[in-house]
C-alpha atoms as a PDB file:
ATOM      1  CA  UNK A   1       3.018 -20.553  -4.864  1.00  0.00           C
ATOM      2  CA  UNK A   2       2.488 -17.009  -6.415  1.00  0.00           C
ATOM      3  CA  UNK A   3       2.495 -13.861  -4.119  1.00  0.00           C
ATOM      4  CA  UNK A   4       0.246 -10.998  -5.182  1.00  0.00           C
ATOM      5  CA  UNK A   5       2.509  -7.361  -4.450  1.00  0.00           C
ATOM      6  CA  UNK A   6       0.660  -4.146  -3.745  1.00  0.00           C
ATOM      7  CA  UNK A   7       2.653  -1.205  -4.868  1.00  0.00           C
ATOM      8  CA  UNK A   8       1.220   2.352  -3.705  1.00  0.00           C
ATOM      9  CA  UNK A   9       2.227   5.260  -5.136  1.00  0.00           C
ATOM     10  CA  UNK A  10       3.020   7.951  -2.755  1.00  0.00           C
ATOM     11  CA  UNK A  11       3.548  11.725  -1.983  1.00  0.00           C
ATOM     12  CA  UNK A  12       6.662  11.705   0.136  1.00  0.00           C
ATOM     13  CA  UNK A  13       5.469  13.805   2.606  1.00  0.00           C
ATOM     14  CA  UNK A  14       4.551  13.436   6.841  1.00  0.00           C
ATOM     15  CA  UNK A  15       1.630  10.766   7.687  1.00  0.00           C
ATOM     16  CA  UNK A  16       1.137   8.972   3.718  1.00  0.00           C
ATOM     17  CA  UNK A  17       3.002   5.503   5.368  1.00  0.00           C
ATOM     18  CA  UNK A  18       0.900   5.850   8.414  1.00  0.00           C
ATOM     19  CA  UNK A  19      -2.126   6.461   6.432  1.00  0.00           C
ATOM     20  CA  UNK A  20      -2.260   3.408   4.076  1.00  0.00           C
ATOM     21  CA  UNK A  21      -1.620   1.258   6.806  1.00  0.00           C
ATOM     22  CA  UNK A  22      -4.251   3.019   9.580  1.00  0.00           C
ATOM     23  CA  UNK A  23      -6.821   2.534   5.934  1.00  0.00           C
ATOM     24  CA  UNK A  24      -5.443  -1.506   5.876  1.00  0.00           C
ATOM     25  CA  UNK A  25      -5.662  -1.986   9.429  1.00  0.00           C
ATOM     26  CA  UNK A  26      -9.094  -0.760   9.913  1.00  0.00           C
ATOM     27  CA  UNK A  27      -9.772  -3.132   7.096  1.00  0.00           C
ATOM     28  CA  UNK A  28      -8.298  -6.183   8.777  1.00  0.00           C
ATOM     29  CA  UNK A  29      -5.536  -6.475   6.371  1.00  0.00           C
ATOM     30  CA  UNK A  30      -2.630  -7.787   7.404  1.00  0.00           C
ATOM     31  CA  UNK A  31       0.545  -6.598   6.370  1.00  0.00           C
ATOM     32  CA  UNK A  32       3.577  -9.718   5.856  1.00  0.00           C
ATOM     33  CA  UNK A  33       5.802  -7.349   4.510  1.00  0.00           C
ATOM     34  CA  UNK A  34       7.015  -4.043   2.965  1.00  0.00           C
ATOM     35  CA  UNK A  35       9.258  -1.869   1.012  1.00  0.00           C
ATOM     36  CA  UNK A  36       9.828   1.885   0.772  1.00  0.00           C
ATOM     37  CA  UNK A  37      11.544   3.238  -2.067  1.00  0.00           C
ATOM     38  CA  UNK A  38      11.770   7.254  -2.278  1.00  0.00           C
ATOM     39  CA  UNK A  39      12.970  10.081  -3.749  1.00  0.00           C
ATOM     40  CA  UNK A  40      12.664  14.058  -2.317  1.00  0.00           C
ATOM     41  CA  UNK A  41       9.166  13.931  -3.727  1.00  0.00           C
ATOM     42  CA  UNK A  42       7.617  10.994  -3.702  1.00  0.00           C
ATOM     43  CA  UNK A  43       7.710   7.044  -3.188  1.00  0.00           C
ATOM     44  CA  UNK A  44       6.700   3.545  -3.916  1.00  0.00           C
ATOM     45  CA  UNK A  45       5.304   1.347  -1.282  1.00  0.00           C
ATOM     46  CA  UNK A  46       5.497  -2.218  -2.087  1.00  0.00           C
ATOM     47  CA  UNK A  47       2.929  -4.613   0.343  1.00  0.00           C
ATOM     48  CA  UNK A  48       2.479  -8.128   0.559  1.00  0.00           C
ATOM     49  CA  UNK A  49      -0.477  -8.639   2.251  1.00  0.00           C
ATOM     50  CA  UNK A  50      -2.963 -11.024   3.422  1.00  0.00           C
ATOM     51  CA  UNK A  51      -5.646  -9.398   1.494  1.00  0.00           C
ATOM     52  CA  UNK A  52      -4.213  -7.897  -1.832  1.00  0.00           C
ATOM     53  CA  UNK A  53      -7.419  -7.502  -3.753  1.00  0.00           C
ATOM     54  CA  UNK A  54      -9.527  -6.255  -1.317  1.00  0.00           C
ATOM     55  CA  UNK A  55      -6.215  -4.260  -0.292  1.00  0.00           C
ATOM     56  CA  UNK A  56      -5.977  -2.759  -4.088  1.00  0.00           C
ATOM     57  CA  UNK A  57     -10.074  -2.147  -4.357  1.00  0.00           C
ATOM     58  CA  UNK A  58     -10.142   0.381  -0.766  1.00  0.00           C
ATOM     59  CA  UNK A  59      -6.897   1.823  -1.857  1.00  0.00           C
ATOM     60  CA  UNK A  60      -8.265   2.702  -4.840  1.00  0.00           C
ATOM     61  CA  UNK A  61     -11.479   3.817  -3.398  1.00  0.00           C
ATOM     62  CA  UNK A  62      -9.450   6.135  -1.093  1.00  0.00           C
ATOM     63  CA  UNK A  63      -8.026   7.575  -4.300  1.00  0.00           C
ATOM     64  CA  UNK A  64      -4.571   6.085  -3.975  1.00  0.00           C
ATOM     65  CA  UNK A  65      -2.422   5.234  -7.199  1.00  0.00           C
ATOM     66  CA  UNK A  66      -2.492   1.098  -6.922  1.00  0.00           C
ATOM     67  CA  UNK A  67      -1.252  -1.705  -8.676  1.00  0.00           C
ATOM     68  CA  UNK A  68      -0.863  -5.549  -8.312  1.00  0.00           C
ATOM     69  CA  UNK A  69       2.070  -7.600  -9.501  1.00  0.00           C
END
């Protein structure tokens, strides 16, 4: 079985983490599982989610940096 990730690209600053996931959880996506990998200024938030195209199209929309692996 493949697994579609979600990787977000994002400013490491107060309220981006609870943002994507307030924007996925108004969405009814559910989120399996993540991973948080930072620096001082900024971070990559890897999602596997129920969802993951309709997770990557209202990212996007919201103007986040989004890819699927």
């Amino acid at each position: 079985m493949k697994v579609k990730q979600v990787s977000v690209f994002l400013e490491n600053k107060t309220g981006r983490l609870n943002e994507v996931a307030q924007i996925l959880g108004d969405a009814e996506i559910n989120i399996s599982a993540f991973t948080v990998a930072d620096t001082s200024d900024f971070g990559v938030l890897r999602l596997i989610v129920d969802q993951p195209d309709k997770a990557f199209r209202i990212l996007r929309e919201k103007l986040f940096s989004v890819r699927i692996t």
